[in-house]
C-alpha atoms as a PDB file:
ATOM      1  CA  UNK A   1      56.274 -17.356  15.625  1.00  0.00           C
ATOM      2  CA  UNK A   2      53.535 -15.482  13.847  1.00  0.00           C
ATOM      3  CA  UNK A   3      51.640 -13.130  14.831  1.00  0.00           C
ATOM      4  CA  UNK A   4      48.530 -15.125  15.110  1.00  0.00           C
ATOM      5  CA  UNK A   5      50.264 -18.167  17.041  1.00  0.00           C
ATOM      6  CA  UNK A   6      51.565 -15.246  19.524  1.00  0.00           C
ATOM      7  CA  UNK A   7      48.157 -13.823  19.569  1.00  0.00           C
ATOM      8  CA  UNK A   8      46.703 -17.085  20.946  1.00  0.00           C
ATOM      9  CA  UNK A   9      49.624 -17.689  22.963  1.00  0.00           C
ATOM     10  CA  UNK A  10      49.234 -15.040  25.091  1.00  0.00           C
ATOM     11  CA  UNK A  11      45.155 -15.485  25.070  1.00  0.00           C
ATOM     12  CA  UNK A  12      46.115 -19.547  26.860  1.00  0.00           C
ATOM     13  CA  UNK A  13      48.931 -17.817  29.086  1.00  0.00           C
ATOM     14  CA  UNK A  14      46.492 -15.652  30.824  1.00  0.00           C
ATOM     15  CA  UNK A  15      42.933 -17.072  30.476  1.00  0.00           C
ATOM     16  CA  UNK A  16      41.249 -15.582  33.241  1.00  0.00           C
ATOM     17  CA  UNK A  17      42.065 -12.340  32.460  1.00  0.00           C
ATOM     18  CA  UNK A  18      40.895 -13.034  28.697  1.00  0.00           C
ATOM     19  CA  UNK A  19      37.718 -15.023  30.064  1.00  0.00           C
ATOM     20  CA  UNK A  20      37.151 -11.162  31.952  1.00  0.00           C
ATOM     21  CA  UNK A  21      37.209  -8.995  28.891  1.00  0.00           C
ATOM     22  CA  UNK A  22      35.275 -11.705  26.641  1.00  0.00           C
ATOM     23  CA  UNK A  23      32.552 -11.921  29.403  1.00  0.00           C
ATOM     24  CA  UNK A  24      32.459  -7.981  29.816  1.00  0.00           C
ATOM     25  CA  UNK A  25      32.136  -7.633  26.487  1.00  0.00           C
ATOM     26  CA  UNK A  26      29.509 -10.537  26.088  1.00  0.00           C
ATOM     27  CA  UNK A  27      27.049  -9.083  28.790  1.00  0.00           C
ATOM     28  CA  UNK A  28      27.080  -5.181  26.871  1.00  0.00           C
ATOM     29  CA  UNK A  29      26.077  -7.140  23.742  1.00  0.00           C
ATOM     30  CA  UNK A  30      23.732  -9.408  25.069  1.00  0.00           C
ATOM     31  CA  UNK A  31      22.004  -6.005  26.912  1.00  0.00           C
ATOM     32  CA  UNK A  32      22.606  -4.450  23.599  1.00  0.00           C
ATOM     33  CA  UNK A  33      20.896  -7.359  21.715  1.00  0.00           C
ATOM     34  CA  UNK A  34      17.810  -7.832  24.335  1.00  0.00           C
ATOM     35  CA  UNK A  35      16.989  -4.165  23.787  1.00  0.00           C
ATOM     36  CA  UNK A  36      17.398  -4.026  20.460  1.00  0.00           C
ATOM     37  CA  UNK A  37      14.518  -6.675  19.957  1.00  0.00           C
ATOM     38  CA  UNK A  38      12.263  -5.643  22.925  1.00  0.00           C
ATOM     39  CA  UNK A  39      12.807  -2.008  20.882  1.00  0.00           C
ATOM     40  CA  UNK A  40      11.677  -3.473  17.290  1.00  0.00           C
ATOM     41  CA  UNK A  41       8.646  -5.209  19.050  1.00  0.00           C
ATOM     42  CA  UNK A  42       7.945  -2.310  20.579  1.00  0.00           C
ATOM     43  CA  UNK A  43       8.293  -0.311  16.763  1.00  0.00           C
ATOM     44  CA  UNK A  44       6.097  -3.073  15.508  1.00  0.00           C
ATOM     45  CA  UNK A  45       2.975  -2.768  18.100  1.00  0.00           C
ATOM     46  CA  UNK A  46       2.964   1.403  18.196  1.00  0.00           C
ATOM     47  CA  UNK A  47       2.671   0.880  13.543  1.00  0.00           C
ATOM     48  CA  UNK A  48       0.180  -1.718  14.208  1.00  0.00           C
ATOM     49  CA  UNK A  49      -1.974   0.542  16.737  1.00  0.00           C
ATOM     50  CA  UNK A  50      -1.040   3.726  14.343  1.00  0.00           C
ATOM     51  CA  UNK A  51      -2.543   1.820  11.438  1.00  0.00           C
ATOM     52  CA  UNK A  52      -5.705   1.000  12.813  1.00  0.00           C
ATOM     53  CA  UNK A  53      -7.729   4.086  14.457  1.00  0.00           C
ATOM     54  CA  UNK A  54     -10.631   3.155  16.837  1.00  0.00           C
ATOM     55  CA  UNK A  55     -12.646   3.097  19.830  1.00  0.00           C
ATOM     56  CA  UNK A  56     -13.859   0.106  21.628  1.00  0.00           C
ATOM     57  CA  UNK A  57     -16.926   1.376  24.026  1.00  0.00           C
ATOM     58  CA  UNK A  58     -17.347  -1.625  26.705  1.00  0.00           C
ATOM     59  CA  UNK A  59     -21.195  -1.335  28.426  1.00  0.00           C
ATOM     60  CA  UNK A  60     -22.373  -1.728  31.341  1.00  0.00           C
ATOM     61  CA  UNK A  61     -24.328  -5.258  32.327  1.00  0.00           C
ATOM     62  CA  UNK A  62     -27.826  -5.236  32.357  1.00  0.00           C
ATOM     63  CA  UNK A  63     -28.788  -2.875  29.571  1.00  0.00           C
ATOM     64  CA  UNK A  64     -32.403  -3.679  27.490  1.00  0.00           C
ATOM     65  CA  UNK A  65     -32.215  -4.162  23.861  1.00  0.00           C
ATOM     66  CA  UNK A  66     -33.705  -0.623  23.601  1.00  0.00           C
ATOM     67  CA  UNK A  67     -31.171   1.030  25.070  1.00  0.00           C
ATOM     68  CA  UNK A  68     -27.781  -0.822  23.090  1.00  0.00           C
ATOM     69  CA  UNK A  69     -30.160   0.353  19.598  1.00  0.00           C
ATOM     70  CA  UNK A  70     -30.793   3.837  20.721  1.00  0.00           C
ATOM     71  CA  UNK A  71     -26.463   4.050  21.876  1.00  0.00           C
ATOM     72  CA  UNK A  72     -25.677   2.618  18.141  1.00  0.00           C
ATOM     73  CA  UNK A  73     -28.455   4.907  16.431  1.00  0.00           C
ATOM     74  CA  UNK A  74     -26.465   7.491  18.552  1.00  0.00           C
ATOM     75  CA  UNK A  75     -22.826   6.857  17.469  1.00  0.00           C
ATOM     76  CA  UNK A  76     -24.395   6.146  13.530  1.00  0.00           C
ATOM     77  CA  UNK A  77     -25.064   9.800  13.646  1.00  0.00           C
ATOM     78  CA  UNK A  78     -21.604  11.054  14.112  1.00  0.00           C
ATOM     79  CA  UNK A  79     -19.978  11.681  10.190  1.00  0.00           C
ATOM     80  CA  UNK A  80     -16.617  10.117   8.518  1.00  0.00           C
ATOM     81  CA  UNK A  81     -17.640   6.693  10.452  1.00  0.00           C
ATOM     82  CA  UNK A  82     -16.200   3.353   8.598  1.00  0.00           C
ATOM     83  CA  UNK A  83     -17.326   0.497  10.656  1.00  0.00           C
ATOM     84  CA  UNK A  84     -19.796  -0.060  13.598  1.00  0.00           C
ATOM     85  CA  UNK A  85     -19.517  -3.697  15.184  1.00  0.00           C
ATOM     86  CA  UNK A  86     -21.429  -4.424  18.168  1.00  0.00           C
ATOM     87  CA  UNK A  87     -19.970  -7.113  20.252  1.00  0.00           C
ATOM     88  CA  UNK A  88     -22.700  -9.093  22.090  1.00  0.00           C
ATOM     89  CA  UNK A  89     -21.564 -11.294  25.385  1.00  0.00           C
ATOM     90  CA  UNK A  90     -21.567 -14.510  23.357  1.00  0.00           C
ATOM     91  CA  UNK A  91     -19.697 -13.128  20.659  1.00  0.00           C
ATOM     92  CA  UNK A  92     -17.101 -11.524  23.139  1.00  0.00           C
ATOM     93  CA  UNK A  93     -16.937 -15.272  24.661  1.00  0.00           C
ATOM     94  CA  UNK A  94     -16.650 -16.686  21.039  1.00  0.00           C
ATOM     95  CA  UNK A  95     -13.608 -14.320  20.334  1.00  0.00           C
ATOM     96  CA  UNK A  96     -11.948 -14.972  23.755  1.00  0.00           C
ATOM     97  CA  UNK A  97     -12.089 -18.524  23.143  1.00  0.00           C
ATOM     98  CA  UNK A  98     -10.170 -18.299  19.779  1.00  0.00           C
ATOM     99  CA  UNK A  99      -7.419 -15.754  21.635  1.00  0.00           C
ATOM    100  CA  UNK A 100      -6.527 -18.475  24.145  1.00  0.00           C
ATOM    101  CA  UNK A 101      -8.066 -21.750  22.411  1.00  0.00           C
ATOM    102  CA  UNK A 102      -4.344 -23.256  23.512  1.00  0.00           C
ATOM    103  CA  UNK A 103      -4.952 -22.411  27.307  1.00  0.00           C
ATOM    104  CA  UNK A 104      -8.271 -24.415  28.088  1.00  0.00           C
ATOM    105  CA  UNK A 105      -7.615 -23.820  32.012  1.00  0.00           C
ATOM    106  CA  UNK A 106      -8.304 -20.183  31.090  1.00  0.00           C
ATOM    107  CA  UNK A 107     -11.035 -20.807  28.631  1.00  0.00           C
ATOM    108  CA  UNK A 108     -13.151 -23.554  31.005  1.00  0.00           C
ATOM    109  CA  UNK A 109     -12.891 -20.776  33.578  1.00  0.00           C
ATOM    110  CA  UNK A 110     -14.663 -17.508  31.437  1.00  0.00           C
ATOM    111  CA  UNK A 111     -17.945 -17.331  30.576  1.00  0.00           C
ATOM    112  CA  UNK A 112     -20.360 -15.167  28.762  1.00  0.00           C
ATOM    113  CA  UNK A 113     -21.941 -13.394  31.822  1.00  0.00           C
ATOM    114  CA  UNK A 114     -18.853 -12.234  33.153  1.00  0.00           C
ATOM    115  CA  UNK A 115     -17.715 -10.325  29.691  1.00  0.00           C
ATOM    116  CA  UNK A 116     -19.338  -6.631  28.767  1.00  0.00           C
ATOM    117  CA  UNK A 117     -20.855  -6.268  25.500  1.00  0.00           C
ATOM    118  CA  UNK A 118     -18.982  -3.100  23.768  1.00  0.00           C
ATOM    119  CA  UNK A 119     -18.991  -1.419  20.540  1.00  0.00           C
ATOM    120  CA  UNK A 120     -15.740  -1.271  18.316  1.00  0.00           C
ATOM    121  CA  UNK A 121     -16.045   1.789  16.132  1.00  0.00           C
ATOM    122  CA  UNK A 122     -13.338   2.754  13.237  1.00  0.00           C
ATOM    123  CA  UNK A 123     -13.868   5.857  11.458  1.00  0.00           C
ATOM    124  CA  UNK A 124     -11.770   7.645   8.192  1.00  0.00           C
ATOM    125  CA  UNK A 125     -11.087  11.049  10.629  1.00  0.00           C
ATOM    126  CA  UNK A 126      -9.462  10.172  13.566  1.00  0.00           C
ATOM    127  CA  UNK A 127     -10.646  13.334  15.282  1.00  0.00           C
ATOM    128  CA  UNK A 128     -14.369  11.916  15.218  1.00  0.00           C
ATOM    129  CA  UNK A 129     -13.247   9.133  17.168  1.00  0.00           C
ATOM    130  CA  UNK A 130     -11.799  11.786  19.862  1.00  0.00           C
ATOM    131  CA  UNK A 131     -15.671  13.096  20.111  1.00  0.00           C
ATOM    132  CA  UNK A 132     -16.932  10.084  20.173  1.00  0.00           C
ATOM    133  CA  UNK A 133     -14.526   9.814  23.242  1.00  0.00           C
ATOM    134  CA  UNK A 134     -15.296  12.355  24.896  1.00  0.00           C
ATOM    135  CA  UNK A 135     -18.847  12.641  24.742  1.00  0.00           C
ATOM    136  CA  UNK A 136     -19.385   8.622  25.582  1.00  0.00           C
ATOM    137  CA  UNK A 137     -16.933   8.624  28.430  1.00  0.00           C
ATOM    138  CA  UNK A 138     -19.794  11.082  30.453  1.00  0.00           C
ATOM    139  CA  UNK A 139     -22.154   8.503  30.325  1.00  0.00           C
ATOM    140  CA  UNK A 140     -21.332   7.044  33.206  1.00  0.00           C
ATOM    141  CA  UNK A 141     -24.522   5.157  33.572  1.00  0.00           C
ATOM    142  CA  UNK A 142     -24.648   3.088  30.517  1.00  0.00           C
ATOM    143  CA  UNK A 143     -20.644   3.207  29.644  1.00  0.00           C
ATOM    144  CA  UNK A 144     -18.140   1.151  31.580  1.00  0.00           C
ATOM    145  CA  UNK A 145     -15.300   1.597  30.242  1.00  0.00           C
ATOM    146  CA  UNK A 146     -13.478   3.653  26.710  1.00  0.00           C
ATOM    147  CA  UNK A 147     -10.288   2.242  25.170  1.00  0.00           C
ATOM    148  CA  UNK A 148      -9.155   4.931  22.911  1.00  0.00           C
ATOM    149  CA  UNK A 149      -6.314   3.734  20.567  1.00  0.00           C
ATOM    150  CA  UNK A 150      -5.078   7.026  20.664  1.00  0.00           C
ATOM    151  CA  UNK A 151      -4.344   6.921  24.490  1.00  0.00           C
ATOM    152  CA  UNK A 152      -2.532   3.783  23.488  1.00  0.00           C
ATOM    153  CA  UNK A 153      -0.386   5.287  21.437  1.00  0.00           C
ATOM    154  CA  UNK A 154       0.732   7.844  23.439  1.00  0.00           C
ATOM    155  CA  UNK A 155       1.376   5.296  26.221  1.00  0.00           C
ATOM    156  CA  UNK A 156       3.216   2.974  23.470  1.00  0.00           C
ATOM    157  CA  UNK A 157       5.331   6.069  21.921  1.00  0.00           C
ATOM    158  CA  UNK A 158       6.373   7.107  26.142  1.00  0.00           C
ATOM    159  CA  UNK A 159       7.173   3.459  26.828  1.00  0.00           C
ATOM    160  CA  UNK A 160       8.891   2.801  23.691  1.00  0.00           C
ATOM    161  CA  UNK A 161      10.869   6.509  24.242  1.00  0.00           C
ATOM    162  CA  UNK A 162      11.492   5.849  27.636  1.00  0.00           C
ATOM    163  CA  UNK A 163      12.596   1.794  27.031  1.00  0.00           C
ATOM    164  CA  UNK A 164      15.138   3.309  24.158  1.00  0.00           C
ATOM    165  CA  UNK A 165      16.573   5.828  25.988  1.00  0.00           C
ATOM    166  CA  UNK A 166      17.340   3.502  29.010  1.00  0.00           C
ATOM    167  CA  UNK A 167      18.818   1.271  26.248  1.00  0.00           C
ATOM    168  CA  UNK A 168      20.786   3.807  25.537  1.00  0.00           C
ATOM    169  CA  UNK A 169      22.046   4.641  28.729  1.00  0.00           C
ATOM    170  CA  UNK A 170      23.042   1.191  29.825  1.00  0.00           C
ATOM    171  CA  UNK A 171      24.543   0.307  26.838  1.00  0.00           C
ATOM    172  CA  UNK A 172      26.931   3.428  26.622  1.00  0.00           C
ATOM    173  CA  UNK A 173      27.565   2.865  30.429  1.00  0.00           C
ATOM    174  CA  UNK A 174      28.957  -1.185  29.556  1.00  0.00           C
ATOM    175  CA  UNK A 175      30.244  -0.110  26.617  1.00  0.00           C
ATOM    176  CA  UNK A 176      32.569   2.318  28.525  1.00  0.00           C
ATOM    177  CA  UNK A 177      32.834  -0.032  31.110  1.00  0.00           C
ATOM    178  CA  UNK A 178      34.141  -2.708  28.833  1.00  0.00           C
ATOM    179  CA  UNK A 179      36.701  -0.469  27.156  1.00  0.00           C
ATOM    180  CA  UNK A 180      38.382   0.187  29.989  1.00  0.00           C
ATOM    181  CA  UNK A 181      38.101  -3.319  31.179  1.00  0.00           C
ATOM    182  CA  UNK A 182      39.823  -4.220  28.089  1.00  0.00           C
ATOM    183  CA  UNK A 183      42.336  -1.909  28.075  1.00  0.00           C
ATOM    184  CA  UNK A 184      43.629  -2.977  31.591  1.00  0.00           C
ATOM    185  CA  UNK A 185      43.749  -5.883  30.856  1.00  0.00           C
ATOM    186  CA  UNK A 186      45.801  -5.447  27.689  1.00  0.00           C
ATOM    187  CA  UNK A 187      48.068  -3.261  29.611  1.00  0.00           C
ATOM    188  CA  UNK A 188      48.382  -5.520  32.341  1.00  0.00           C
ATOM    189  CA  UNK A 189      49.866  -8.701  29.738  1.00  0.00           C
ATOM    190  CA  UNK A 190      52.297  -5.807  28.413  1.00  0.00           C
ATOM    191  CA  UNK A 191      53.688  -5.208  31.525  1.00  0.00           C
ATOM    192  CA  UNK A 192      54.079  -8.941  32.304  1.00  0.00           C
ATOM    193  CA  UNK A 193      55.996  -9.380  29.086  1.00  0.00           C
ATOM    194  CA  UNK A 194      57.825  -6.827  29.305  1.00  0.00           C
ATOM    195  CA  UNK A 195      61.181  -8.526  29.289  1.00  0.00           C
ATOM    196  CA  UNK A 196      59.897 -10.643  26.076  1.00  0.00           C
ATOM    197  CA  UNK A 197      59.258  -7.861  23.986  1.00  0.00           C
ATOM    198  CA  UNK A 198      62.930  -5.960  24.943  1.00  0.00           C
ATOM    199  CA  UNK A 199      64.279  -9.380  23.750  1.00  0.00           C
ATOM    200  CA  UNK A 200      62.136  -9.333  20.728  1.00  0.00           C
ATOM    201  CA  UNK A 201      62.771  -5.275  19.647  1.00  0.00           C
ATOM    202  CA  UNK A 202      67.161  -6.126  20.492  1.00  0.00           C
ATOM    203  CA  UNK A 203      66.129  -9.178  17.949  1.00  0.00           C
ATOM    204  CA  UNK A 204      65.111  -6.354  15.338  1.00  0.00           C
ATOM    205  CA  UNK A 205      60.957  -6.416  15.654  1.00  0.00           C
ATOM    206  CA  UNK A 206      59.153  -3.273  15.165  1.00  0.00           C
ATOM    207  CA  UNK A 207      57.499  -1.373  17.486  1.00  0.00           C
ATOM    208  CA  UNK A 208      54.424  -1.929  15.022  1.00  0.00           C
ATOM    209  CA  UNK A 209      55.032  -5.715  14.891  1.00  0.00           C
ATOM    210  CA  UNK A 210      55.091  -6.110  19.075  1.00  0.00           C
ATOM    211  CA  UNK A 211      52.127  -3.901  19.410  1.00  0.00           C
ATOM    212  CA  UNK A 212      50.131  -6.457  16.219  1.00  0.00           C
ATOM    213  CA  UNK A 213      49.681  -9.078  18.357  1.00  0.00           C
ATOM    214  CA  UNK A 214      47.635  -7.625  21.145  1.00  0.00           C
ATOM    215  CA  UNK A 215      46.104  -5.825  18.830  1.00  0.00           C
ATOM    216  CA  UNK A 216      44.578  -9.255  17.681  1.00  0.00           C
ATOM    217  CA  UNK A 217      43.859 -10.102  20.758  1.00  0.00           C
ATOM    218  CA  UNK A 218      41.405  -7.545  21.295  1.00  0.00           C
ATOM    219  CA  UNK A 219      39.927  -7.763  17.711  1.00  0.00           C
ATOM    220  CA  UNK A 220      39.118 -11.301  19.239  1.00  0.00           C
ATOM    221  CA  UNK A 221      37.561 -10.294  22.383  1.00  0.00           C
ATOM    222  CA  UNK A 222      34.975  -8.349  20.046  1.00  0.00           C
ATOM    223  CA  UNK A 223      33.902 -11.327  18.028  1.00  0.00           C
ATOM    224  CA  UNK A 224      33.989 -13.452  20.582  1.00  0.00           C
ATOM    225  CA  UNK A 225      32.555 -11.154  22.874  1.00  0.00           C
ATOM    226  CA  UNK A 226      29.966  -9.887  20.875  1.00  0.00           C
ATOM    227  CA  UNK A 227      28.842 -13.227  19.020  1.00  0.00           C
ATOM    228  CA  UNK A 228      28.429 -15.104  22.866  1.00  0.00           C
ATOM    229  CA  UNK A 229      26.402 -12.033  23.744  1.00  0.00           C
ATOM    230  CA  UNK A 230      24.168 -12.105  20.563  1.00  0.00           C
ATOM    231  CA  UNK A 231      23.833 -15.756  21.218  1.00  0.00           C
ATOM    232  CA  UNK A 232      22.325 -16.366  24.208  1.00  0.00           C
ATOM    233  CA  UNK A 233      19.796 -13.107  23.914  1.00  0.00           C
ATOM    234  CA  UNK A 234      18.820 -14.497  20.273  1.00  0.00           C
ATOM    235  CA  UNK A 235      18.111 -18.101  21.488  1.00  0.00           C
ATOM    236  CA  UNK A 236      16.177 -16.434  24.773  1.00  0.00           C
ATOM    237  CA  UNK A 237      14.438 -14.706  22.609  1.00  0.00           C
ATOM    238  CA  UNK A 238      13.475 -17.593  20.549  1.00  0.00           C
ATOM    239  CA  UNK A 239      12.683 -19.598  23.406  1.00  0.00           C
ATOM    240  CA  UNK A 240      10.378 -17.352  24.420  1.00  0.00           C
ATOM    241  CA  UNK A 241       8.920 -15.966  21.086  1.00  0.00           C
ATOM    242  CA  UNK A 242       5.874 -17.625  21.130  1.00  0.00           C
ATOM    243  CA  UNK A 243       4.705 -16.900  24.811  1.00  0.00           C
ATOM    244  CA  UNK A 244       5.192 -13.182  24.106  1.00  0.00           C
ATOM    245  CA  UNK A 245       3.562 -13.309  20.934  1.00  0.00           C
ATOM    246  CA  UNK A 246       0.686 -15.012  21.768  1.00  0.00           C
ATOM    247  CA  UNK A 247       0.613 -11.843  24.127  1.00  0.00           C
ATOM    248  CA  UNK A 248       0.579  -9.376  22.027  1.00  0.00           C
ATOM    249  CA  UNK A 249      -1.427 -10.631  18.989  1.00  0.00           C
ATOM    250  CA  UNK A 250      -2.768  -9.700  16.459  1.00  0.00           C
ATOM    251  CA  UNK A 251       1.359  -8.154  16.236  1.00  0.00           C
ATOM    252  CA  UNK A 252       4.244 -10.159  15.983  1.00  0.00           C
ATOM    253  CA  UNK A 253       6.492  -8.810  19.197  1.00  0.00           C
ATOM    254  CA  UNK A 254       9.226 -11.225  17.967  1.00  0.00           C
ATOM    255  CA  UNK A 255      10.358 -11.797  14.930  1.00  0.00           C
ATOM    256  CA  UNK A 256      11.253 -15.464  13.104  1.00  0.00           C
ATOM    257  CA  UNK A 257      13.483 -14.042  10.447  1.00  0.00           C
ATOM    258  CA  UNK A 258      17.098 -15.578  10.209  1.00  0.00           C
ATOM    259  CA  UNK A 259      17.976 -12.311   8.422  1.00  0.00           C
ATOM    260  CA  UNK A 260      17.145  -9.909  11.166  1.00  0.00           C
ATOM    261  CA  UNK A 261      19.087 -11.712  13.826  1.00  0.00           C
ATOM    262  CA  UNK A 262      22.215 -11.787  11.141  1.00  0.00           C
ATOM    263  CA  UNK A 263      22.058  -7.798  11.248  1.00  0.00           C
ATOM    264  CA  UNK A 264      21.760  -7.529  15.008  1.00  0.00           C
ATOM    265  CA  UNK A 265      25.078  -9.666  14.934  1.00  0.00           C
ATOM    266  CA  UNK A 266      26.476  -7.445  12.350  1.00  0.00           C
ATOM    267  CA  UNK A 267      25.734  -4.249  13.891  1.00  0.00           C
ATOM    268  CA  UNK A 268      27.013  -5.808  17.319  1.00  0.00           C
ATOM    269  CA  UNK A 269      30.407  -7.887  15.815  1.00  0.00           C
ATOM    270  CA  UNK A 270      31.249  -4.406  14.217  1.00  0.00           C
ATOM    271  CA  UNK A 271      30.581  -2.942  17.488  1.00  0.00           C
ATOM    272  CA  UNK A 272      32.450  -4.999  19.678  1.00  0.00           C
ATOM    273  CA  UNK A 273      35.809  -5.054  17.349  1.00  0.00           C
ATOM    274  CA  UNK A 274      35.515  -1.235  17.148  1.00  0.00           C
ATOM    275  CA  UNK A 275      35.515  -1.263  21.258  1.00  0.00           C
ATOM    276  CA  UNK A 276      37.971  -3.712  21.867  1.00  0.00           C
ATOM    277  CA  UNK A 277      40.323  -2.694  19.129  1.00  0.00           C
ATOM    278  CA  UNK A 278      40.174   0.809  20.608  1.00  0.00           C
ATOM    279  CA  UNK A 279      40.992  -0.335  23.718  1.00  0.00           C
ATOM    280  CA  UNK A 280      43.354  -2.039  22.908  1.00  0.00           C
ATOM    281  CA  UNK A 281      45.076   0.482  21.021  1.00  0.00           C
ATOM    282  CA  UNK A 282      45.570   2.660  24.142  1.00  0.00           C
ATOM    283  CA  UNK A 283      47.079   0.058  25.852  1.00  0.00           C
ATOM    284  CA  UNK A 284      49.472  -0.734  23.544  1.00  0.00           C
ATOM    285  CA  UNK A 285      50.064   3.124  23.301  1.00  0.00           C
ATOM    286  CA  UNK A 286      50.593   3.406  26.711  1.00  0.00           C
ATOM    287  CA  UNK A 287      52.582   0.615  27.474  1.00  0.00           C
ATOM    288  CA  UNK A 288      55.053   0.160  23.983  1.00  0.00           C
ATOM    289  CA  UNK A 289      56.836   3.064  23.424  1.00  0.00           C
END
């Protein structure tokens, strides 16, 4: 019998053992996967906000047109300023619209009196912006709020940190786990062939050609493993793509491109038959002498 034939042999003679170190292996690589893309969306939104330095000053309701000229004449005054757009109610209501014009349940329910009218400032020196910060966020009595793309970033560059080193962490930990879940089970189909592979070393096998076949067998619980795992978080993540992205626009969270997805299944098929070949090596080492 080859060695192949053998392999999948012992695979049918045992399948619930098999079906428990192809589904360990699939959940580390679908965790693996999942954070993998929530990390590149993550890469993608902190380059966006990194790209674009500004200041969105939101004001209070009620102010006279006196008072929104004199705050513009005010922040025209400060140097190294690109852009000054003021953002009236309507307009904010015109821009809302567009954001969610494929929600009308949450468009019929907004109006124009119930959104502030801001200023979005960019400027070529992002340390202006931090004055411009600072010195608006005092005036408590015609500012209501300051959304400082800096503070985002910082925020972005802990969550994505924090998100990657979790990652991290829980993929290492079901990595390990899977290893050893792996070599068990290996282990334990030596030890209930034991008697077969006596026979077959009396019959003149090698040691190397009794240990081949398991060998296999774990080289197929990676792929297998790893390529259910990749699966089902690509196709969640497709399901879902356009939900999430609508979230974070203007940025694409979630990416369309066959290409990326290939190399997440690359990196994780390589992966996978690294673990379970590894694992199955020191079950094989332990159990064939």
């Amino acid at each position: 019998m080859s060695t192949s034939k053998t392999t999948w042999h012992h695979i049918r003679r045992s399948p619930f053992q098999s079906l428990a170190a192809i589904s360990t292996l699939a959940f580390s690589f679908f965790v693996f996967s999942a954070f993998y893309i929530i990390s590149s969306g993550l890469s993608s939104t902190l380059k966006f906000f990194e790209s674009k330095p500004e200041i969105t000053i939101f004001l209070k309701d009620g102010l006279d047109k006196d008072t929104v000229e004199s705050i513009q004449k005010e922040i025209s005054s400060y140097p190294d300023l690109k852009e000054i757009r003021f953002i009236s109610k309507e307009k904010a209501l015109e821009i809302y619209k567009e954001q969610n014009k494929d929600n009308q349940m949450l468009t019929e329910m907004v109006t124009a009196s119930i959104l502030p009218a801001s200023f979005e400032i960019s400027a070529l020196n992002p340390n202006i912006l931090s004055q411009i910060a600072q010195n608006f966020s005092q005036k408590k009595d015609i500012v209501d709020e300051i959304i400082y793309q800096q503070d985002v970033v910082q925020s972005l560059i802990t969550w994505t940190n924090n998100i990657r080193r979790f990652g991290i962490i829980l993929v290492s930990v079901l990595a390990t786990l899977a290893f050893f879940v792996i070599s068990v089970i290996i282990g334990m189909k030596i030890t209930n062939r034991k008697d077969e592979i006596k026979i077959s070393r009396l019959l003149g096998a090698s040691r190397f050609y009794t240990k081949k076949a398991f060998l296999l067998e774990g080289i197929i619980y990676g792929i297998l493993g790893s390529f259910i795992g990749w699966l089902i978080a690509s196709l969640l993540a497709y399901h879902f793509a356009n939900d999430i992205n609508n979230f974070f626009k203007p940025v694409t969270f979630i990416r369309f491109d066959l290409n990326y997805y290939l190399k997440i299944l690359g990196i994780a098929n390589l992966a996978g038959v690294t673990i379970s070949y590894l694992a199955s090596l020191v079950g094989v080492r332990r159990y064939i002498k």
